[in-house]
PDB file of N, CA and C in Angstrom:
ATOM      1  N   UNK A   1      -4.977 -13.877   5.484  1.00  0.00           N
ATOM      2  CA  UNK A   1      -5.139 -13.990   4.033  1.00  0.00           C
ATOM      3  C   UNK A   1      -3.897 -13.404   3.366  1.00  0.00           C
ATOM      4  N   UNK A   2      -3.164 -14.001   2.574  1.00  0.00           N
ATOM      5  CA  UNK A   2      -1.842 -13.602   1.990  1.00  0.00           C
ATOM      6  C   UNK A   2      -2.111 -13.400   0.215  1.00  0.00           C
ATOM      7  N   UNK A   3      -2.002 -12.566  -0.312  1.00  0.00           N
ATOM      8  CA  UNK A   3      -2.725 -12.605  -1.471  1.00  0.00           C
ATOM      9  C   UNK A   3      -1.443 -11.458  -1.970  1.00  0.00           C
ATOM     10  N   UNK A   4      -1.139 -11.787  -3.054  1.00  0.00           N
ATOM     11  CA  UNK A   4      -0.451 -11.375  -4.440  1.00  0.00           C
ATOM     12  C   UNK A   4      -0.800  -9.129  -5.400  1.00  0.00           C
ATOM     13  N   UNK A   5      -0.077  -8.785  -5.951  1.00  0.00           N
ATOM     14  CA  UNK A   5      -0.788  -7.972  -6.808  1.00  0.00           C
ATOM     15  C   UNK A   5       0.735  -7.687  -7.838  1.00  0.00           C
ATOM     16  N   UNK A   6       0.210  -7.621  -9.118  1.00  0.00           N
ATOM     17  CA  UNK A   6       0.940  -7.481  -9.997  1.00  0.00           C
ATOM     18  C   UNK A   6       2.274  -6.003 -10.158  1.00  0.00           C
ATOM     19  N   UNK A   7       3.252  -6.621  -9.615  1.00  0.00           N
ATOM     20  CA  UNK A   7       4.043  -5.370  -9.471  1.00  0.00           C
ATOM     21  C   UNK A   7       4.790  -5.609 -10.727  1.00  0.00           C
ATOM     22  N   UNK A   8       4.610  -5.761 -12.179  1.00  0.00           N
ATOM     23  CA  UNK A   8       5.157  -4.933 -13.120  1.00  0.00           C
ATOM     24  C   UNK A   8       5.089  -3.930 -13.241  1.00  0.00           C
ATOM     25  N   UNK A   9       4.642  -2.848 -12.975  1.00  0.00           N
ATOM     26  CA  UNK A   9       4.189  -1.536 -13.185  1.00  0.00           C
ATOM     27  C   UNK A   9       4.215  -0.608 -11.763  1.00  0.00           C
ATOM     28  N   UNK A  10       5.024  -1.628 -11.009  1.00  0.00           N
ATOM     29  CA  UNK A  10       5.393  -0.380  -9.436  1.00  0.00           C
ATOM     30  C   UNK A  10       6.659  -0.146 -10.120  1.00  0.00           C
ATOM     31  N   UNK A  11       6.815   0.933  -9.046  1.00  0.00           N
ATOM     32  CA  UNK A  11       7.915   1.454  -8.659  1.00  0.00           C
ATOM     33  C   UNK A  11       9.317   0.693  -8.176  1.00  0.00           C
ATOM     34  N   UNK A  12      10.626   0.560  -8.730  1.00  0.00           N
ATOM     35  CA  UNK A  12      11.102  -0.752  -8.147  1.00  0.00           C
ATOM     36  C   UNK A  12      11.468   0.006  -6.436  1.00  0.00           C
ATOM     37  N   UNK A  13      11.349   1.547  -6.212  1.00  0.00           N
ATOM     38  CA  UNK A  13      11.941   1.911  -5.126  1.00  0.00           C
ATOM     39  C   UNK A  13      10.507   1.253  -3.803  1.00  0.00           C
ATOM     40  N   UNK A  14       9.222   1.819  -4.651  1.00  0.00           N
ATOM     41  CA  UNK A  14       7.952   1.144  -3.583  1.00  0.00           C
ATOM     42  C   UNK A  14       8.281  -0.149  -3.559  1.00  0.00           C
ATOM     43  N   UNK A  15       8.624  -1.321  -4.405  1.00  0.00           N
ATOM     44  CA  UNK A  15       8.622  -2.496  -3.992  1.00  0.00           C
ATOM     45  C   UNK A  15       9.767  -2.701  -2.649  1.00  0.00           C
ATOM     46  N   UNK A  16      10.353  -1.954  -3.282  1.00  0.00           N
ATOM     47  CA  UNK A  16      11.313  -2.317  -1.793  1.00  0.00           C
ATOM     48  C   UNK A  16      11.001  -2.289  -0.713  1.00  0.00           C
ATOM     49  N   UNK A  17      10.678  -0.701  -0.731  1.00  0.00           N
ATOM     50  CA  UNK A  17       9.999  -0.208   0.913  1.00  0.00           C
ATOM     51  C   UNK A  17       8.801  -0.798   1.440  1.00  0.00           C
ATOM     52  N   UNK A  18       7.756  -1.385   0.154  1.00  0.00           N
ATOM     53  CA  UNK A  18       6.981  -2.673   0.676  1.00  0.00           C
ATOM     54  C   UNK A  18       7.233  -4.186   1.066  1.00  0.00           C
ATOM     55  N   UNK A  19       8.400  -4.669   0.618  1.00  0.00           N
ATOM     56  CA  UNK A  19       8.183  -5.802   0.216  1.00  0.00           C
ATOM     57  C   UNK A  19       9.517  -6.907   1.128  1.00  0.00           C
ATOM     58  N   UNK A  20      10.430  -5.718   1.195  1.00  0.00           N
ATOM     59  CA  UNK A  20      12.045  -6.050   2.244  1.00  0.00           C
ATOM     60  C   UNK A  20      11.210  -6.098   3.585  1.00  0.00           C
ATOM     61  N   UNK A  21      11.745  -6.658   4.455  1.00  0.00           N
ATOM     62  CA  UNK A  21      10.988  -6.803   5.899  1.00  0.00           C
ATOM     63  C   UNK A  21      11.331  -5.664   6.599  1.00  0.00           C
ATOM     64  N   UNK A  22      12.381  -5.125   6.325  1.00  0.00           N
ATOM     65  CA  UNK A  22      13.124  -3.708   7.128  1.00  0.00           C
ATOM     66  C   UNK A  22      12.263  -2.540   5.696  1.00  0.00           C
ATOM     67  N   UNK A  23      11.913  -2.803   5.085  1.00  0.00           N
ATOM     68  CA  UNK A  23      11.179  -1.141   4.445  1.00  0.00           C
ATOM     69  C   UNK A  23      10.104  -0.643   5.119  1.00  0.00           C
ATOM     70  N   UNK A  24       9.956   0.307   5.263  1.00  0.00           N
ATOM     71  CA  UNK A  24       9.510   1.658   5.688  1.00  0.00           C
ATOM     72  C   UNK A  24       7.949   0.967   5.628  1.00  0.00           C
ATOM     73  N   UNK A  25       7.602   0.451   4.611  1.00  0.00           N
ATOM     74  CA  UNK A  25       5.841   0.346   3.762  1.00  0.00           C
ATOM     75  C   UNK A  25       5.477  -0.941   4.651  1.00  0.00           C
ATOM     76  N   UNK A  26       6.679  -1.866   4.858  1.00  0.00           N
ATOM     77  CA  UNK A  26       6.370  -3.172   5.148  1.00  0.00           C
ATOM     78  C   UNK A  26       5.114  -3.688   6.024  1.00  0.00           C
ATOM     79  N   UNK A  27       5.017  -3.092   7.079  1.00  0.00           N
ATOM     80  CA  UNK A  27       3.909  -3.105   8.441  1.00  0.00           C
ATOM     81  C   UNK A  27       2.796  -3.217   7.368  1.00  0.00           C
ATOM     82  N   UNK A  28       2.391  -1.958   6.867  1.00  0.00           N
ATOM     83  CA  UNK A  28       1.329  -1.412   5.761  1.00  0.00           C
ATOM     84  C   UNK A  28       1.150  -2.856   4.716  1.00  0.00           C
ATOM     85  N   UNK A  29       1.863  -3.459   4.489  1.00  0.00           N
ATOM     86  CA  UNK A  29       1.496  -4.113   3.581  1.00  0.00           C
ATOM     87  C   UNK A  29       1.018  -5.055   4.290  1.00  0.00           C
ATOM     88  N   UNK A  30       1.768  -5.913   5.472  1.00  0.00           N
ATOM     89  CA  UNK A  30       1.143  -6.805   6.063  1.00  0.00           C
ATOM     90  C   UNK A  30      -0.145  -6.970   6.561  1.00  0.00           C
ATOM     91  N   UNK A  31      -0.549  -4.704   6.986  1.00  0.00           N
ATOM     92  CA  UNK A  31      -1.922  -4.661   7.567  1.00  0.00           C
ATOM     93  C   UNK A  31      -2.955  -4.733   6.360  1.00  0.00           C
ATOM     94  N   UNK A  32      -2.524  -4.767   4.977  1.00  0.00           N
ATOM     95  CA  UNK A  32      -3.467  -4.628   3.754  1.00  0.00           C
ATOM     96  C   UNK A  32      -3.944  -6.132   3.844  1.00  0.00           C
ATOM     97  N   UNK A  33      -3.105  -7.229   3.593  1.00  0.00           N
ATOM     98  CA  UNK A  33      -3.329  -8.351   3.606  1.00  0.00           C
ATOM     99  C   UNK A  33      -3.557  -9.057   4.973  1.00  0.00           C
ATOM    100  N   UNK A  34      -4.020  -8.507   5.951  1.00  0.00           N
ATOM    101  CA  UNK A  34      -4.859  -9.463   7.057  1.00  0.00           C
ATOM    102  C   UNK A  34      -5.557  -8.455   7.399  1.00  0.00           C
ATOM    103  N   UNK A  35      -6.529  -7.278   6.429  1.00  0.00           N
ATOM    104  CA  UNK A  35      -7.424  -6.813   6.691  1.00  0.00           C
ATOM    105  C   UNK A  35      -8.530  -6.996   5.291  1.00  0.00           C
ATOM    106  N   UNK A  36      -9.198  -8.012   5.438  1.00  0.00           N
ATOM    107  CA  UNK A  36     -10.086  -8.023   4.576  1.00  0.00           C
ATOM    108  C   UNK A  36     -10.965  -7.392   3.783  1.00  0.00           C
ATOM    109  N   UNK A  37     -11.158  -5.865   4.464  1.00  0.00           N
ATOM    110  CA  UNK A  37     -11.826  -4.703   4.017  1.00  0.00           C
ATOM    111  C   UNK A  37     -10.821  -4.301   3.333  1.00  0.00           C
ATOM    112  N   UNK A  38      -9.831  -4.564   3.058  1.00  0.00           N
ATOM    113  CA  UNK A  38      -8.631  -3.483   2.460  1.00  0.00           C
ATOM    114  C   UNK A  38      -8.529  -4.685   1.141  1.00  0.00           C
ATOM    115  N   UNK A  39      -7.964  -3.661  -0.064  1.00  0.00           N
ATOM    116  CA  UNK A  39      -7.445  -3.788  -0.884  1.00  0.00           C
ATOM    117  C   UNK A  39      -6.804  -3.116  -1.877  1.00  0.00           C
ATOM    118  N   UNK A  40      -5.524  -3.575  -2.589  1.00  0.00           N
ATOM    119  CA  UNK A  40      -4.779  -2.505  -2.628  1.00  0.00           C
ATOM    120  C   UNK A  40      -4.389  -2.958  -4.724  1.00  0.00           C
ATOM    121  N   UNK A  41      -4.123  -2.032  -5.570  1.00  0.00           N
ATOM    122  CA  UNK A  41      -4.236  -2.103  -6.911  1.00  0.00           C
ATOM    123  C   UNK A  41      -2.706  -0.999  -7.412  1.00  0.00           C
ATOM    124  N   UNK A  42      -2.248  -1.731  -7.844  1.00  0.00           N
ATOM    125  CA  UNK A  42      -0.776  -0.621  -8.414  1.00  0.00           C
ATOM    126  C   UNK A  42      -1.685   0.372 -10.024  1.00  0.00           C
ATOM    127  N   UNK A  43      -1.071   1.493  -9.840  1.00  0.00           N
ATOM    128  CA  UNK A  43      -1.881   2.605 -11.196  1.00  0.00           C
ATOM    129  C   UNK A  43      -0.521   3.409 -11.025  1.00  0.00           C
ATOM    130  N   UNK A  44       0.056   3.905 -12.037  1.00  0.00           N
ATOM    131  CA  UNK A  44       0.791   5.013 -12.345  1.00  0.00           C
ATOM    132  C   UNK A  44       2.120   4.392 -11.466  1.00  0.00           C
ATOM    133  N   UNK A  45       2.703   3.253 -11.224  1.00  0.00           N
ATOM    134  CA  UNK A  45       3.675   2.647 -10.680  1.00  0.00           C
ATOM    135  C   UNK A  45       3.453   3.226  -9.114  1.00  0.00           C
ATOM    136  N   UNK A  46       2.387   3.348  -8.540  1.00  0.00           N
ATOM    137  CA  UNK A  46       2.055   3.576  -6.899  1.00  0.00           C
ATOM    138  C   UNK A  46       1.115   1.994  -6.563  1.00  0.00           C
ATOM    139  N   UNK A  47       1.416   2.254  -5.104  1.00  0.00           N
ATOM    140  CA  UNK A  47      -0.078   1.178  -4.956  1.00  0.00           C
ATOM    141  C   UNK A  47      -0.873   2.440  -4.409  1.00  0.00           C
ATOM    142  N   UNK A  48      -2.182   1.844  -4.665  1.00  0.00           N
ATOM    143  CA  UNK A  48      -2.879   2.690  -4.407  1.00  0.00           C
ATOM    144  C   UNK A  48      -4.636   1.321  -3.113  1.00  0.00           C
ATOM    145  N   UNK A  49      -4.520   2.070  -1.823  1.00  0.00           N
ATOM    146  CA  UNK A  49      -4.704   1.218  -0.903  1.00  0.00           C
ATOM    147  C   UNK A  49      -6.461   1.526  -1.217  1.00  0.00           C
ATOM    148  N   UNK A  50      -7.468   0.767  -1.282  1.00  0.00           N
ATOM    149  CA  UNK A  50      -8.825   0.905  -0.511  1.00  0.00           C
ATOM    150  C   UNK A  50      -9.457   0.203   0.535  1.00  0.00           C
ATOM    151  N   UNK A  51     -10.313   0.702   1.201  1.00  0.00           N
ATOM    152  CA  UNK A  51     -11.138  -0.125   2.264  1.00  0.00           C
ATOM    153  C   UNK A  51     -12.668   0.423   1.974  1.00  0.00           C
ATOM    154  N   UNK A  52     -13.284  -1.092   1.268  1.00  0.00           N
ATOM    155  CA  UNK A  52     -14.567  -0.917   0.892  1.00  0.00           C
ATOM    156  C   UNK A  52     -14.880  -0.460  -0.248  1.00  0.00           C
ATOM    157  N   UNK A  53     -13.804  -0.325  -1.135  1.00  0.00           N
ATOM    158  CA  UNK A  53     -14.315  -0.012  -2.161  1.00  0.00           C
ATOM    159  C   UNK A  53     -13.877   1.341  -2.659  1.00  0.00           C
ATOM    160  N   UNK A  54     -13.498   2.262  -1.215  1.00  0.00           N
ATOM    161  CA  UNK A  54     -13.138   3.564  -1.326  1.00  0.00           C
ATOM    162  C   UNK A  54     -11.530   3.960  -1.131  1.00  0.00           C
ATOM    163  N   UNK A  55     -11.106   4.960  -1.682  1.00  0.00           N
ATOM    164  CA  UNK A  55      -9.643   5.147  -1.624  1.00  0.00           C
ATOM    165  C   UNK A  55      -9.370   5.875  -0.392  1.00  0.00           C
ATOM    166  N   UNK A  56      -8.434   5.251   0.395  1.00  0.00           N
ATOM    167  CA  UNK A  56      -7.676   5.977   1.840  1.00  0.00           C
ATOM    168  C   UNK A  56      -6.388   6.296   1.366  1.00  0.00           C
ATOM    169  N   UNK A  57      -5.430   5.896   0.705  1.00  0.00           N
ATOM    170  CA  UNK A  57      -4.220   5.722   1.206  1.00  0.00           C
ATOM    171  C   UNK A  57      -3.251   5.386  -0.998  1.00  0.00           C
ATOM    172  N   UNK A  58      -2.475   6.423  -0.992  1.00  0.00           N
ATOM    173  CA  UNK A  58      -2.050   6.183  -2.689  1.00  0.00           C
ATOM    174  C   UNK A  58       0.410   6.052  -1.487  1.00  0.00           C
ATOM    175  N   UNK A  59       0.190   5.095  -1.663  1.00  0.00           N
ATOM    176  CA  UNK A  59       1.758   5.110  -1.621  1.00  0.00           C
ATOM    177  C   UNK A  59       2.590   5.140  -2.728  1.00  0.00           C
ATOM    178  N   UNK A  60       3.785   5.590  -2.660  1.00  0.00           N
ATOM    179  CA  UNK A  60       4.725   5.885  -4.014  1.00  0.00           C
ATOM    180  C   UNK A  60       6.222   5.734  -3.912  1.00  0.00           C
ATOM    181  N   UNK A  61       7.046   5.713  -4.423  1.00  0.00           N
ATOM    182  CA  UNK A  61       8.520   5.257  -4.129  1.00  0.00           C
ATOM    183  C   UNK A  61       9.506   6.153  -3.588  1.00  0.00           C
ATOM    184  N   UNK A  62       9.008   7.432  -4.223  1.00  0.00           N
ATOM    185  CA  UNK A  62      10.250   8.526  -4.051  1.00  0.00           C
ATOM    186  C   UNK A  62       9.374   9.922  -3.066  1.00  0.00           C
ATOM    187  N   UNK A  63       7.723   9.544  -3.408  1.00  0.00           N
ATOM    188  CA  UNK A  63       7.334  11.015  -2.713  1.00  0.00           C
ATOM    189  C   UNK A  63       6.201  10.295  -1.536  1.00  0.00           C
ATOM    190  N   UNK A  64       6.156  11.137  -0.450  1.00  0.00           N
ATOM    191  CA  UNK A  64       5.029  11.032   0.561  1.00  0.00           C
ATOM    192  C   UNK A  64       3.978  10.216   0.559  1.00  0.00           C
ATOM    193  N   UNK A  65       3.821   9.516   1.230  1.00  0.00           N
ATOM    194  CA  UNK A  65       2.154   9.306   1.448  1.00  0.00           C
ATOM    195  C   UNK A  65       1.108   9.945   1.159  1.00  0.00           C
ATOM    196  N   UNK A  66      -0.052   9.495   0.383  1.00  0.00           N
ATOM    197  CA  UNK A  66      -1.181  10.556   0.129  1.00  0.00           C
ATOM    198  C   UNK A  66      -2.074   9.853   0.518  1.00  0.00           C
ATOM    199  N   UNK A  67      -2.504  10.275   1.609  1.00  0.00           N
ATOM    200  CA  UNK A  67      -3.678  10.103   2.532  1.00  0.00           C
ATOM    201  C   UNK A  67      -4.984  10.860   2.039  1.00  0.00           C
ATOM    202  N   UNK A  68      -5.404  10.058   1.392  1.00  0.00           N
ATOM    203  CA  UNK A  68      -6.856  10.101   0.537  1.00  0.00           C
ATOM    204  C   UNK A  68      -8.065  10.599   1.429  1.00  0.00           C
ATOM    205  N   UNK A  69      -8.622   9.756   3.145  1.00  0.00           N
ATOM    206  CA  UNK A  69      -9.370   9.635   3.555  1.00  0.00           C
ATOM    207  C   UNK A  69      -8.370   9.083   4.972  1.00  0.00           C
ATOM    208  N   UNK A  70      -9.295   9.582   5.787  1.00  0.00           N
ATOM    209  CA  UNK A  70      -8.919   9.156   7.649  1.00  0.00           C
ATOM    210  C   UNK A  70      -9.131   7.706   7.262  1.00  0.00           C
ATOM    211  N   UNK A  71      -8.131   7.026   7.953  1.00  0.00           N
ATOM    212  CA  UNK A  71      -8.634   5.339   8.277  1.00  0.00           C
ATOM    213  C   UNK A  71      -7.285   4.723   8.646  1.00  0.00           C
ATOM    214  N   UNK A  72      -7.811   4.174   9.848  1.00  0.00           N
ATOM    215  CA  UNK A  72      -7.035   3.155  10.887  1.00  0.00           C
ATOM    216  C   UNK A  72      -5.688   3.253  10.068  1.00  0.00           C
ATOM    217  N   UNK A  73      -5.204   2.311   8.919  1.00  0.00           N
ATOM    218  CA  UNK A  73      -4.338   1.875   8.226  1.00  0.00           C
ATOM    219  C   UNK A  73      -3.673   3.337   8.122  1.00  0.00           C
ATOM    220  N   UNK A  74      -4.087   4.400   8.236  1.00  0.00           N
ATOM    221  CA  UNK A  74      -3.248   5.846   7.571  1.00  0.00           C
ATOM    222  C   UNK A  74      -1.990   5.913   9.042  1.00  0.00           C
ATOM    223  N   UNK A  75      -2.686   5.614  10.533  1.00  0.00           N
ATOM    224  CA  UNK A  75      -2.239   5.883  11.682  1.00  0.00           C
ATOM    225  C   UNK A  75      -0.778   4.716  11.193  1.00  0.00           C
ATOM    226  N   UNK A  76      -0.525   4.165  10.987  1.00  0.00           N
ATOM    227  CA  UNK A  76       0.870   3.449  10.741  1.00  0.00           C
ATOM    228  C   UNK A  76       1.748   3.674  10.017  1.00  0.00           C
ATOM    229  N   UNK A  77       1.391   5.013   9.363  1.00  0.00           N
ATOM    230  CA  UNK A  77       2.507   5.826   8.577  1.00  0.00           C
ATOM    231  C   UNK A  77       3.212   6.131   9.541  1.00  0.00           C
TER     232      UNK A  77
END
């Protein structure tokens, strides 16, 4: 499933590291979109990742990973 989310309001440094095939986020994004439980919403220019409804995972451009909750998708940081 290949599906879209409105990056006016990211970060242009997260788009990179998501979105270039060599960035850092890239894997992560691919595992958001061929995991159907996952879905992911940009807030405060981060994406911010869920599975089920619940928040695991807030990525950002310039600072760390914030690992919300244990889940599969966190192990590929």
């Amino acid at each position: 499933m290949s599906w879209t989310i409105d990056t006016t309001n990211m970060c242009s440094h997260l788009q990179k590291k998501l979105f270039d095939e060599d960035g850092v986020y890239h894997h992560l994004w691919e595992a958001v979109q061929n995991d159907l439980e996952l879905t992911a919403v940009v807030r405060s220019r981060q994406l911010h990742i869920y599975r089920n409804g619940k928040k695991v995972l807030v990525l950002a451009g310039k600072s760390a990973p914030k690992i919300i909750r244990e889940d599969k998708i966190c192990d590929l940081l």
